[in-house]
PDB file of N, CA and C in Angstrom:
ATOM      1  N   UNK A   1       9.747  13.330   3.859  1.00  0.00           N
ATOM      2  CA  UNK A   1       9.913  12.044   3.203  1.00  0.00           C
ATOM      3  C   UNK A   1       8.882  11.064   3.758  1.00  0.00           C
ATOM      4  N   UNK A   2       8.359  10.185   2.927  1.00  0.00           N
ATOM      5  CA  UNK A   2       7.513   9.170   3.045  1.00  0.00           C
ATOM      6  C   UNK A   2       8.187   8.141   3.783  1.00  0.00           C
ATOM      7  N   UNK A   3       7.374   7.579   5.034  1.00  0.00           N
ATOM      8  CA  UNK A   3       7.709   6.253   5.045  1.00  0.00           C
ATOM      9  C   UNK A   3       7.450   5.045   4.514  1.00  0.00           C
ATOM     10  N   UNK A   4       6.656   5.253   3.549  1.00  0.00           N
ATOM     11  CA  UNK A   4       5.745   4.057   3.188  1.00  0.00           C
ATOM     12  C   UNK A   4       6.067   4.431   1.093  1.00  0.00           C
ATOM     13  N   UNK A   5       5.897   3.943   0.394  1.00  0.00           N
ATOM     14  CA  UNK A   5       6.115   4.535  -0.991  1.00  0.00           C
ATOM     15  C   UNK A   5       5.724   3.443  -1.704  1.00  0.00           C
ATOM     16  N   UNK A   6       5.208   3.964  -3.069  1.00  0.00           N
ATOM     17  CA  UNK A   6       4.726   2.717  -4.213  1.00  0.00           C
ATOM     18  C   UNK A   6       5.826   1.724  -4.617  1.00  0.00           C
ATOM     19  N   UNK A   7       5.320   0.983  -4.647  1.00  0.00           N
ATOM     20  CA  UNK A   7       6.355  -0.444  -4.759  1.00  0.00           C
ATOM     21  C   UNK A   7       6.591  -1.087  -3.655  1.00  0.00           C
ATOM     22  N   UNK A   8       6.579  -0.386  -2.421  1.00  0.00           N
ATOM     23  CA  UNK A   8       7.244  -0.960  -0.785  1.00  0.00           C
ATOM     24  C   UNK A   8       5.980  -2.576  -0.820  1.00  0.00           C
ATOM     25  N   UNK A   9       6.619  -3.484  -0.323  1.00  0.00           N
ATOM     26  CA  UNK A   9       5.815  -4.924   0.566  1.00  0.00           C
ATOM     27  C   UNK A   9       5.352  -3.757   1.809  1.00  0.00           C
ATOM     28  N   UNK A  10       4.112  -4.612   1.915  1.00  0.00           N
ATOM     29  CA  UNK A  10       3.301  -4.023   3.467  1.00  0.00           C
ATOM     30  C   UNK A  10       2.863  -5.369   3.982  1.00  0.00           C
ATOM     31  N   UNK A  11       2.382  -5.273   5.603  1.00  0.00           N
ATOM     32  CA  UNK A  11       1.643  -6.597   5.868  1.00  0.00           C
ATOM     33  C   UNK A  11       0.708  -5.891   6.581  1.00  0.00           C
ATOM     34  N   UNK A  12      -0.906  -5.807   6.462  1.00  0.00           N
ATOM     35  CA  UNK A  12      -1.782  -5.464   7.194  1.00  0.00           C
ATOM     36  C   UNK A  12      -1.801  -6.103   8.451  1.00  0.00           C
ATOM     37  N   UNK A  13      -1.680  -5.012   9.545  1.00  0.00           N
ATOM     38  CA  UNK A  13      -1.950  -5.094  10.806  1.00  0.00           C
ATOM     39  C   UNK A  13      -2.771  -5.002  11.929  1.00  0.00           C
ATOM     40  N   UNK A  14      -3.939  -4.353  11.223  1.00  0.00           N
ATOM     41  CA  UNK A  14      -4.959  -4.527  11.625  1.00  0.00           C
ATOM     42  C   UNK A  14      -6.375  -4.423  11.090  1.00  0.00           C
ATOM     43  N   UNK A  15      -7.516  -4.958  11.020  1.00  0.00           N
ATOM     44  CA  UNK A  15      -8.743  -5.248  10.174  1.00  0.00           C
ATOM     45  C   UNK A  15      -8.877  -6.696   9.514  1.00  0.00           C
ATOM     46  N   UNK A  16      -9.569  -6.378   8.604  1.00  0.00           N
ATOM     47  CA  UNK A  16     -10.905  -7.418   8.336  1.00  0.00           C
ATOM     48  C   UNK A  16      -9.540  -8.470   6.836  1.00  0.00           C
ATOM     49  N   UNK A  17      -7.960  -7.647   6.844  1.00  0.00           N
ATOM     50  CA  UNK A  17      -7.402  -8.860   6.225  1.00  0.00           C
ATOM     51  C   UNK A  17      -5.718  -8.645   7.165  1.00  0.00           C
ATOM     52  N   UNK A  18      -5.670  -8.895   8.398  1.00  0.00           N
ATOM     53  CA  UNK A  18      -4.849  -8.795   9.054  1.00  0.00           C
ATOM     54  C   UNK A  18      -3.632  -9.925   8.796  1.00  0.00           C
ATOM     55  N   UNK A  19      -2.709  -9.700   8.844  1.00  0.00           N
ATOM     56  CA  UNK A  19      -1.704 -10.694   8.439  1.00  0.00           C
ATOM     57  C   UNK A  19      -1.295 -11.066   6.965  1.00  0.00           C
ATOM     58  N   UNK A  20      -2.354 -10.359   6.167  1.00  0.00           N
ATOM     59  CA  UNK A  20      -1.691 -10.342   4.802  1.00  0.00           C
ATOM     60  C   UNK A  20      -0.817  -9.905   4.115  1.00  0.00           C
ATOM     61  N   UNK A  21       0.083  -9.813   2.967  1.00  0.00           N
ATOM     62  CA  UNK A  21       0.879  -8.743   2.454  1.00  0.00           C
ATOM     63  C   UNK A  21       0.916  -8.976   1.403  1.00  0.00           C
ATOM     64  N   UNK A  22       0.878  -7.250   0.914  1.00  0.00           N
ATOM     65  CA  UNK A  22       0.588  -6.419  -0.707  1.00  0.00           C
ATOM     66  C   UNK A  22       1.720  -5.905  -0.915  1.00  0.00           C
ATOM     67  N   UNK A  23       2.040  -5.332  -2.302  1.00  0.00           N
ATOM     68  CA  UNK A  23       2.571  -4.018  -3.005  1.00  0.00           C
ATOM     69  C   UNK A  23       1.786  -3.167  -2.827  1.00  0.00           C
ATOM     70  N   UNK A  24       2.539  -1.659  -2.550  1.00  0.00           N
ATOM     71  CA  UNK A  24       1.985  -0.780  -2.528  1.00  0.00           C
ATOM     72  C   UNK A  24       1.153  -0.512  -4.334  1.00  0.00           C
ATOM     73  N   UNK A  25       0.332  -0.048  -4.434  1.00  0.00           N
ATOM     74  CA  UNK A  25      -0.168   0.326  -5.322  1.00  0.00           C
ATOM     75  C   UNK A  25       0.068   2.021  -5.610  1.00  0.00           C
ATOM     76  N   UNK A  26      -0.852   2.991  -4.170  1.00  0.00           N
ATOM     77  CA  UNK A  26      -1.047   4.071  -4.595  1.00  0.00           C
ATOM     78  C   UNK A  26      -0.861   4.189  -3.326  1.00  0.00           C
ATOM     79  N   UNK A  27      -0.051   5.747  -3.254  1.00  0.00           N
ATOM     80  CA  UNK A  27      -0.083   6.326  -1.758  1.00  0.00           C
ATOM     81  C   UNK A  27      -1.136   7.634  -1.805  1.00  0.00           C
ATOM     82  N   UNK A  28      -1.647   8.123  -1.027  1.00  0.00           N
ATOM     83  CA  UNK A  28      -2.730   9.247  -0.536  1.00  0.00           C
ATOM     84  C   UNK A  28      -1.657   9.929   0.390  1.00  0.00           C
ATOM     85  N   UNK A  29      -0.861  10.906   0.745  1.00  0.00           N
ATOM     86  CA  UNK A  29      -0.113  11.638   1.674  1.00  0.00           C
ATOM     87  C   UNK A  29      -1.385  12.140   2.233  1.00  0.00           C
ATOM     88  N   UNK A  30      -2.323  13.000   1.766  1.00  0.00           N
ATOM     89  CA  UNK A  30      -3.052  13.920   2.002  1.00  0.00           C
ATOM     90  C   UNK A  30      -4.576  13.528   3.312  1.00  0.00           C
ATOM     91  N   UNK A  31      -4.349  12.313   2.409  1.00  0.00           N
ATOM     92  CA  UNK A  31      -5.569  11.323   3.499  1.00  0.00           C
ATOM     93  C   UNK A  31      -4.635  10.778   4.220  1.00  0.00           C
ATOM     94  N   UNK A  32      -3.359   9.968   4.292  1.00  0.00           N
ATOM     95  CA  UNK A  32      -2.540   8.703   5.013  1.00  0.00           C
ATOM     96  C   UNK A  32      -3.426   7.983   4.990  1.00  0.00           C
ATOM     97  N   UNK A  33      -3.403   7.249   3.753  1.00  0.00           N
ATOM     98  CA  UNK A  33      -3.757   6.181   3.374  1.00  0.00           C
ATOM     99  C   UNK A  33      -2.874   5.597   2.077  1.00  0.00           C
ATOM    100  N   UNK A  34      -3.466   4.204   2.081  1.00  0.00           N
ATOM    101  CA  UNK A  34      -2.289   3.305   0.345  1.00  0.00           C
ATOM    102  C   UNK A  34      -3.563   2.599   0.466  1.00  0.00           C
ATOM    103  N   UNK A  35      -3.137   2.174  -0.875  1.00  0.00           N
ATOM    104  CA  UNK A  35      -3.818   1.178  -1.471  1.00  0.00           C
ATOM    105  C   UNK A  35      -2.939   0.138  -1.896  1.00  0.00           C
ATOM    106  N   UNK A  36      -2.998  -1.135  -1.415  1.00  0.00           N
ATOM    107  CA  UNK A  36      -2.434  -2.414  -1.536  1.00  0.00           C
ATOM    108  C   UNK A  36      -2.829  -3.464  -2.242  1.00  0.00           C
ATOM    109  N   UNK A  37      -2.221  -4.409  -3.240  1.00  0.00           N
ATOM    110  CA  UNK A  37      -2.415  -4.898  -4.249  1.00  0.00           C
ATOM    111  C   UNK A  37      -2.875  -6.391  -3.609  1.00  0.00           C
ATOM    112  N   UNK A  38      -4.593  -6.838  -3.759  1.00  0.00           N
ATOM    113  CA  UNK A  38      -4.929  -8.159  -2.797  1.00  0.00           C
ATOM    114  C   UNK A  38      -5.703  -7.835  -1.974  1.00  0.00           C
ATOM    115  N   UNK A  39      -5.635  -6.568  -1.223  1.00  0.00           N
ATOM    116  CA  UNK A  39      -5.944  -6.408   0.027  1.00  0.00           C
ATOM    117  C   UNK A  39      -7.093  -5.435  -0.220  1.00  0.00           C
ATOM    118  N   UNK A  40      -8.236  -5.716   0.405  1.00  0.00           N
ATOM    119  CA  UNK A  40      -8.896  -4.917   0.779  1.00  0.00           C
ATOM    120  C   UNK A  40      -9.617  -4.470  -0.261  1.00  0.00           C
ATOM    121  N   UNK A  41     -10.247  -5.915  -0.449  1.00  0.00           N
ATOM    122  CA  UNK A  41     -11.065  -6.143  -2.292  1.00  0.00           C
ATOM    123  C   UNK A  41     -12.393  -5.523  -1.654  1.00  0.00           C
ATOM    124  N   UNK A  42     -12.796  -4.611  -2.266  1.00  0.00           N
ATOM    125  CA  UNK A  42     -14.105  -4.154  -2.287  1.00  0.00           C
ATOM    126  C   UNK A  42     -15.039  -4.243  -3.541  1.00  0.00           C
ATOM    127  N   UNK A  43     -16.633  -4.562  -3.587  1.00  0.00           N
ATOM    128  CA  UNK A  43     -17.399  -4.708  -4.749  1.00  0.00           C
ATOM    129  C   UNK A  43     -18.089  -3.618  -4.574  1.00  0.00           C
ATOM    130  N   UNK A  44     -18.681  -2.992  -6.408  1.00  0.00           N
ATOM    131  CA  UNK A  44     -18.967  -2.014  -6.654  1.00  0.00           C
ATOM    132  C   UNK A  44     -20.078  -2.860  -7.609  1.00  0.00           C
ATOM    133  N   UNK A  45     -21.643  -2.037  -7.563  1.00  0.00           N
ATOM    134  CA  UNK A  45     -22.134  -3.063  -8.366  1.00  0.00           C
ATOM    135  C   UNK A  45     -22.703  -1.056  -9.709  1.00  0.00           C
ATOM    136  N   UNK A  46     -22.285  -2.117 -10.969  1.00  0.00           N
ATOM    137  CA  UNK A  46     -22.545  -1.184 -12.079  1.00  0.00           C
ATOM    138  C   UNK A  46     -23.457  -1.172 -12.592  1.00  0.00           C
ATOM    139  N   UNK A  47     -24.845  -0.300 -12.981  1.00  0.00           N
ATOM    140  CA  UNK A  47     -25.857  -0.097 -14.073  1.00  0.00           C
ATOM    141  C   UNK A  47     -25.161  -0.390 -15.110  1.00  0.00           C
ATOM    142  N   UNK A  48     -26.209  -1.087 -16.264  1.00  0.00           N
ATOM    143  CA  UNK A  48     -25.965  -0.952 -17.451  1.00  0.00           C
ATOM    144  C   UNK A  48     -26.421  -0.216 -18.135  1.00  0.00           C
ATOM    145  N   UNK A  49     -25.396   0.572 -18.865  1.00  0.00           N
ATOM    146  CA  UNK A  49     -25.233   1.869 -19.532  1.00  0.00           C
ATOM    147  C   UNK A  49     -24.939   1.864 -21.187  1.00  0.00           C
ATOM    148  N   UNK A  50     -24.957   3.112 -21.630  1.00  0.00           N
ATOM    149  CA  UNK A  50     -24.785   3.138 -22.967  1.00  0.00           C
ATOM    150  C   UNK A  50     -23.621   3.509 -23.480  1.00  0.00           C
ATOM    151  N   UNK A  51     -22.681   3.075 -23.955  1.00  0.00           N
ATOM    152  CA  UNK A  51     -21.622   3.954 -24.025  1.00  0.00           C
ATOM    153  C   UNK A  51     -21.062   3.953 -26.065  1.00  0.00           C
ATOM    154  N   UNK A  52     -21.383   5.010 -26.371  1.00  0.00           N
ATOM    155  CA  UNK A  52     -21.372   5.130 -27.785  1.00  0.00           C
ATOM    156  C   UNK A  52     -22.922   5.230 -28.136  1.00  0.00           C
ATOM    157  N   UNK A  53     -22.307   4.122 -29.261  1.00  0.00           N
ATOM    158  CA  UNK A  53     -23.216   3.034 -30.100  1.00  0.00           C
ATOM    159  C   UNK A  53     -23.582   1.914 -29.756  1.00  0.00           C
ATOM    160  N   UNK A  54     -22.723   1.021 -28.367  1.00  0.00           N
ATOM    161  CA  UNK A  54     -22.801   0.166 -28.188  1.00  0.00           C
ATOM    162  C   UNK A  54     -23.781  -0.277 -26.592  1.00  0.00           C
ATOM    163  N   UNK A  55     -23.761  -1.186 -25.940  1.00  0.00           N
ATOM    164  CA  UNK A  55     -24.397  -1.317 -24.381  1.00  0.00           C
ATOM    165  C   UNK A  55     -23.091  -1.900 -23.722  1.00  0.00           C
ATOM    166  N   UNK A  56     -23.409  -1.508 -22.815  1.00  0.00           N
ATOM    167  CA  UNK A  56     -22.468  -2.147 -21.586  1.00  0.00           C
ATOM    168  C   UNK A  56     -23.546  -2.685 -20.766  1.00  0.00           C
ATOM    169  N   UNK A  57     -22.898  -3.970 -20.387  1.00  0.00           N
ATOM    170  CA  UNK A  57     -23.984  -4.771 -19.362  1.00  0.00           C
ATOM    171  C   UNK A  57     -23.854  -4.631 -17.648  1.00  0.00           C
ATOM    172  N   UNK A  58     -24.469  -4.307 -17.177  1.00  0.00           N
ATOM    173  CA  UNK A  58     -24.606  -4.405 -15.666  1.00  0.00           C
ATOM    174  C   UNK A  58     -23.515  -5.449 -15.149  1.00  0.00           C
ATOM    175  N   UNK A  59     -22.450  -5.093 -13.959  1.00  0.00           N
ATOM    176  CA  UNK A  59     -21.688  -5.775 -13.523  1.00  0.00           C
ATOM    177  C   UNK A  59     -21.226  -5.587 -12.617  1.00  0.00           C
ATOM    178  N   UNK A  60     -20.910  -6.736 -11.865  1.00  0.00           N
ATOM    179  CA  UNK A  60     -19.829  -6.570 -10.156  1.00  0.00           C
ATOM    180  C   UNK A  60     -18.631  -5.913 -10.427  1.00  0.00           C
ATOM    181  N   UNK A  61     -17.773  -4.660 -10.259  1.00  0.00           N
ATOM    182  CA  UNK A  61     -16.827  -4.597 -10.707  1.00  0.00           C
ATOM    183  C   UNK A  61     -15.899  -4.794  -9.060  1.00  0.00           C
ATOM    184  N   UNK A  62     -14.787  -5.782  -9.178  1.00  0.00           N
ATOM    185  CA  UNK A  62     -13.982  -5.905  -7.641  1.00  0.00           C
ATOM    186  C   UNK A  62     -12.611  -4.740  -7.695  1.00  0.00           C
ATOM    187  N   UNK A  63     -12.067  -4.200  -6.990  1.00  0.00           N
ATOM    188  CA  UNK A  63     -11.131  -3.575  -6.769  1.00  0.00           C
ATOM    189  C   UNK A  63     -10.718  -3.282  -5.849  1.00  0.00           C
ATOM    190  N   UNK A  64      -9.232  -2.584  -5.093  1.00  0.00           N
ATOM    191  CA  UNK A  64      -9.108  -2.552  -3.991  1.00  0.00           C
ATOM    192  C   UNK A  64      -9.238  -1.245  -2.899  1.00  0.00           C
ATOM    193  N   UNK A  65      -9.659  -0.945  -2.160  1.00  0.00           N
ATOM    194  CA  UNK A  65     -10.166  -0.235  -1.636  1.00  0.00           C
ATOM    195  C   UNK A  65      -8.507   0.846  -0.682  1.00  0.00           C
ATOM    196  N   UNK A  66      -8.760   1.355   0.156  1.00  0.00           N
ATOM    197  CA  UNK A  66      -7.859   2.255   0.563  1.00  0.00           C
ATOM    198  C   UNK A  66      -7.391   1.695   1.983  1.00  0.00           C
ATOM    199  N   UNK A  67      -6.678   1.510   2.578  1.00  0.00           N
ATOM    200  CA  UNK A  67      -6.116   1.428   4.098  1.00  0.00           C
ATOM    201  C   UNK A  67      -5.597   2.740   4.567  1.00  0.00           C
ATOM    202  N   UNK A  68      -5.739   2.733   5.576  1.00  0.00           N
ATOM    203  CA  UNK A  68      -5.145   4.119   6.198  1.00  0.00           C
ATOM    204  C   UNK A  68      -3.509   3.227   6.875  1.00  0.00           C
ATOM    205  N   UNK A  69      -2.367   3.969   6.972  1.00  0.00           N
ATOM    206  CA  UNK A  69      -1.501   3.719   7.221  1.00  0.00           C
ATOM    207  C   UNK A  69      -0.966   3.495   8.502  1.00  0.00           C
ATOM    208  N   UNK A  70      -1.658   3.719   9.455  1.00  0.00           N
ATOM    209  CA  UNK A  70      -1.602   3.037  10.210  1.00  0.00           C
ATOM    210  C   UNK A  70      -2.342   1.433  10.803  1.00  0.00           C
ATOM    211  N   UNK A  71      -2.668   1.107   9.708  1.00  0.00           N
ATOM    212  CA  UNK A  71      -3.089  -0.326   9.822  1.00  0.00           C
ATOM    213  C   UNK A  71      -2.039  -1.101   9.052  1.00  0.00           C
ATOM    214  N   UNK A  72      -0.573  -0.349   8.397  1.00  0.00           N
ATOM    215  CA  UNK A  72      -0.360  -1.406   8.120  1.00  0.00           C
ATOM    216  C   UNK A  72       1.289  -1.131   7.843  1.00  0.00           C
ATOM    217  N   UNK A  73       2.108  -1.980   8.004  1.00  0.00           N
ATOM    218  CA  UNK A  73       3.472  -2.321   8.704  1.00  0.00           C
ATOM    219  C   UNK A  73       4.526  -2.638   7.269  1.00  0.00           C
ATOM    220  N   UNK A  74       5.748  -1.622   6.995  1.00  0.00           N
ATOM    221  CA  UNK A  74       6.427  -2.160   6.104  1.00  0.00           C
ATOM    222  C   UNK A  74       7.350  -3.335   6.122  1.00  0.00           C
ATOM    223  N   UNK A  75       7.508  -3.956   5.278  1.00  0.00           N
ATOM    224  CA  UNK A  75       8.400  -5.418   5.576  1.00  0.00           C
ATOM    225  C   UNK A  75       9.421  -5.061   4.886  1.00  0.00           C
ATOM    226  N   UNK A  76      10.731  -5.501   5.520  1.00  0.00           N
ATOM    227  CA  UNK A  76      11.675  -5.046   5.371  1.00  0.00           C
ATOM    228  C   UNK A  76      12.093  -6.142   4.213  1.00  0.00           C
ATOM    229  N   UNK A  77      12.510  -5.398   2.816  1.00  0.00           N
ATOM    230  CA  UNK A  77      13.380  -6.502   1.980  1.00  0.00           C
ATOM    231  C   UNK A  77      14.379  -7.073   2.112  1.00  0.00           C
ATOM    232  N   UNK A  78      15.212  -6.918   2.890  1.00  0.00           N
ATOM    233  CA  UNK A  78      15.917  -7.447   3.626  1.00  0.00           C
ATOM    234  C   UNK A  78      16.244  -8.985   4.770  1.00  0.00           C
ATOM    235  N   UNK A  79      15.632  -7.876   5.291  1.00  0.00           N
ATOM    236  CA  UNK A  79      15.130  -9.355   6.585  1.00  0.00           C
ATOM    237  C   UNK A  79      13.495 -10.087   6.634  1.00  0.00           C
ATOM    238  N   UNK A  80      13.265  -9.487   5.621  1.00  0.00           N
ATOM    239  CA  UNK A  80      11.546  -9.756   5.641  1.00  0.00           C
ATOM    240  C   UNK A  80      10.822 -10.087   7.113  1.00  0.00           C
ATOM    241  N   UNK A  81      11.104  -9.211   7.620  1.00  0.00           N
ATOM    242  CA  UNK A  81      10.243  -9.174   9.088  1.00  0.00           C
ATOM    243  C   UNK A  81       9.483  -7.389   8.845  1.00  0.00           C
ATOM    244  N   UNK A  82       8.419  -7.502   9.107  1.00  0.00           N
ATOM    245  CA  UNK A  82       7.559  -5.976   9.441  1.00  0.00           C
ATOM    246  C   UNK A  82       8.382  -5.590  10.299  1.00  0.00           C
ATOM    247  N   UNK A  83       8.289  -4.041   9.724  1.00  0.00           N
ATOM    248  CA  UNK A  83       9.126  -3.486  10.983  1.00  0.00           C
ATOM    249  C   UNK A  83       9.114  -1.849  10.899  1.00  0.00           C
ATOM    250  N   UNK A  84       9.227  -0.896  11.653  1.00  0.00           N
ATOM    251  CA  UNK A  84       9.308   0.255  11.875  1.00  0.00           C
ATOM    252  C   UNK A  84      10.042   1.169  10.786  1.00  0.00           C
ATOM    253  N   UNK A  85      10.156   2.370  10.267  1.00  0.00           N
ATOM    254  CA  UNK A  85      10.826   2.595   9.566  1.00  0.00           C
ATOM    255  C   UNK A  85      11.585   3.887  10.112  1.00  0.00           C
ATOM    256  N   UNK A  86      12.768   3.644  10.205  1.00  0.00           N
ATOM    257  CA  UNK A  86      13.440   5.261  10.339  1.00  0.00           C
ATOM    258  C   UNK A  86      14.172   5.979   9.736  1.00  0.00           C
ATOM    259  N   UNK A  87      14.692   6.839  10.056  1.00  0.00           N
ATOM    260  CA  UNK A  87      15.451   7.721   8.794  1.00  0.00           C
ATOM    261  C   UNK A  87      16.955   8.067   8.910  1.00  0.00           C
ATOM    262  N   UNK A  88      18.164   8.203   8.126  1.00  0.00           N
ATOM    263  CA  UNK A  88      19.494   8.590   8.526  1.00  0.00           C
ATOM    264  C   UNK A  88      19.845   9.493   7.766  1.00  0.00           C
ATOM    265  N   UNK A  89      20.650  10.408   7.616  1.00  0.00           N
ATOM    266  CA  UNK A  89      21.172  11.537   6.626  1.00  0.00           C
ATOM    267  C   UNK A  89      22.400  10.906   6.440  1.00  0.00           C
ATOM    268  N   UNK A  90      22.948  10.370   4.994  1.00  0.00           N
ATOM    269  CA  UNK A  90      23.722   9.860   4.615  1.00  0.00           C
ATOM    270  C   UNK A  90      24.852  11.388   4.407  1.00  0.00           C
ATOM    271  N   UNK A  91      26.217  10.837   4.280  1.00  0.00           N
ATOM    272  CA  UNK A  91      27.507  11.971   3.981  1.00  0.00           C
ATOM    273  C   UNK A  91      27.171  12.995   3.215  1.00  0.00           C
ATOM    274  N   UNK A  92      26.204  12.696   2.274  1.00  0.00           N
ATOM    275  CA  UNK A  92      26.576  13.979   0.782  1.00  0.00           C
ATOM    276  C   UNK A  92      24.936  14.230   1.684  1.00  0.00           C
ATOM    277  N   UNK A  93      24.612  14.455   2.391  1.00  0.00           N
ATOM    278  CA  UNK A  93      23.104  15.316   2.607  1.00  0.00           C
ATOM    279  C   UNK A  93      22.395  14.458   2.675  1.00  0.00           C
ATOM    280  N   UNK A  94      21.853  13.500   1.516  1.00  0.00           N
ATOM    281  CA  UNK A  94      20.583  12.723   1.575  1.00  0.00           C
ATOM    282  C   UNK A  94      20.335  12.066   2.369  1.00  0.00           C
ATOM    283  N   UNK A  95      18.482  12.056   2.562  1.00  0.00           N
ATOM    284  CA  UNK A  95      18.000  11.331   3.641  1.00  0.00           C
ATOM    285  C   UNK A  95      17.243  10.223   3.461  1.00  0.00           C
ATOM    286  N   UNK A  96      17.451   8.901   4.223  1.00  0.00           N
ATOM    287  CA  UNK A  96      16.963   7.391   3.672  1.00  0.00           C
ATOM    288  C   UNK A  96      16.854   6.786   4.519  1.00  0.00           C
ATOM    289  N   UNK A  97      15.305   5.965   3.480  1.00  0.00           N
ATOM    290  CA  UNK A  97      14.721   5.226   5.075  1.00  0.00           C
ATOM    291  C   UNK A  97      15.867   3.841   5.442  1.00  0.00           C
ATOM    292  N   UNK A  98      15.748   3.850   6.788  1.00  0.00           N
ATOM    293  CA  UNK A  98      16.013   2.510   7.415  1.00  0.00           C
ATOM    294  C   UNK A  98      15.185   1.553   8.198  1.00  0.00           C
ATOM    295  N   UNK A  99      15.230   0.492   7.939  1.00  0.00           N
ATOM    296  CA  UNK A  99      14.765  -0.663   8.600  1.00  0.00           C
ATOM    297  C   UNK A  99      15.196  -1.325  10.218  1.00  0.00           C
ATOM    298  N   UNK A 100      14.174  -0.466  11.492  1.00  0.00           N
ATOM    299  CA  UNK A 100      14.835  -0.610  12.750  1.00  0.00           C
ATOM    300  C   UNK A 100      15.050  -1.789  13.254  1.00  0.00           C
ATOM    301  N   UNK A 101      14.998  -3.122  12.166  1.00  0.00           N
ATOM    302  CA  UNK A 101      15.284  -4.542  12.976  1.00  0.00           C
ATOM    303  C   UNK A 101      16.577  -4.799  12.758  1.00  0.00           C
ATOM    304  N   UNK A 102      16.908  -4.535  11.138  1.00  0.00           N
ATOM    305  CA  UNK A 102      18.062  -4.776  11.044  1.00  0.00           C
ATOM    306  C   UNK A 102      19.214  -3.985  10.871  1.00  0.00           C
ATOM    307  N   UNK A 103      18.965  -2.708  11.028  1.00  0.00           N
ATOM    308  CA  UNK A 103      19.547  -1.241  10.077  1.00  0.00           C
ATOM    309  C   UNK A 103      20.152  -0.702   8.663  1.00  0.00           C
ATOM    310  N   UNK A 104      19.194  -2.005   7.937  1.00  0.00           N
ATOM    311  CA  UNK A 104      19.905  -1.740   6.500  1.00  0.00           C
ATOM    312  C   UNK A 104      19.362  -0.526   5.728  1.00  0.00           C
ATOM    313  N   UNK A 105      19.606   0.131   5.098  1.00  0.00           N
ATOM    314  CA  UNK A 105      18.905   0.739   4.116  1.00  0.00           C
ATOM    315  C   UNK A 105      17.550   0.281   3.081  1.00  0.00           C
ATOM    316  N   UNK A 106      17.049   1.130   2.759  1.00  0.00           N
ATOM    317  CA  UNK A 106      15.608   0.613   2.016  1.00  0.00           C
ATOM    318  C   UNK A 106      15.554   1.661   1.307  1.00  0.00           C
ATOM    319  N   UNK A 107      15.488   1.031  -0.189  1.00  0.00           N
ATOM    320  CA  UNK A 107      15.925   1.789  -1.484  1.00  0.00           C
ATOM    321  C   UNK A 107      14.391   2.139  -1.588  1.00  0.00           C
TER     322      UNK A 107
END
C-alpha cells in the first residue's frame, strides 16, 4: 500500500519550493516520485511545427515537473498538520493509512 496517493494534500519539504502545498496529481511507485499541482513549475521551450494543414507557433509551454517523495510530507485532513503516515489492519482484514499526530484514519 501507498503512502502517499492521487488526491492526498502534500507540503514540500525540501527544495527550491519548500513550505508549499499541492494535490497530488500523479504518483510514479516505480521511480518514488508525485507530481504536485503548483509545485515545481518547470518551462519547456517548443519549435514551431506543422501539425496537419495548419502551423503551430513556437512556445513556452509551463508544467509541473516530478518530486521524489521524500521531499515531501502528507498533511493530514484532519488536523492539517504534515505528518508521518502509518498503517492499521482494521477487523474485517483491511489495511489503512493513519495519521501519526492525531490517529485518525485517512480515506
Amino acid at each position: 500500500m501507498q503512502r502517499i496517493k492521487k488526491g492526498d494534500t502534500v507540503e514540500v519539504i525540501a527544495g527550491k519550493d519548500l513550505g508549499e502545498r499541492g494535490e497530488v496529481i500523479a504518483v510514479f511507485p516505480k521511480e518514488n516520485r508525485v507530481q504536485v499541482s503548483g509545485v515545481n513549475i518547470l518551462k519547456k521551450h517548443e519549435k514551431a511545427r506543422q501539425a496537419g494543414n495548419r502551423q503551430v507557433p513556437a512556445q513556452i509551454v509551463e508544467f509541473e515537473g516530478k518530486l521524489h517523495l521524500s521531499n515531501v510530507m502528507l498533511v493530514c485532513p484532519k488536523c492539517d498538520k504534515k505528518t508521518r503516515v502509518g498503517f492499521r489492519v482494521r477487523e474485517n482484514g483491511f489495511k489503512v493509512r493513519v495519521c501519526r499526530a492525531c490517529g485518525n484514519e485517512i480515506e
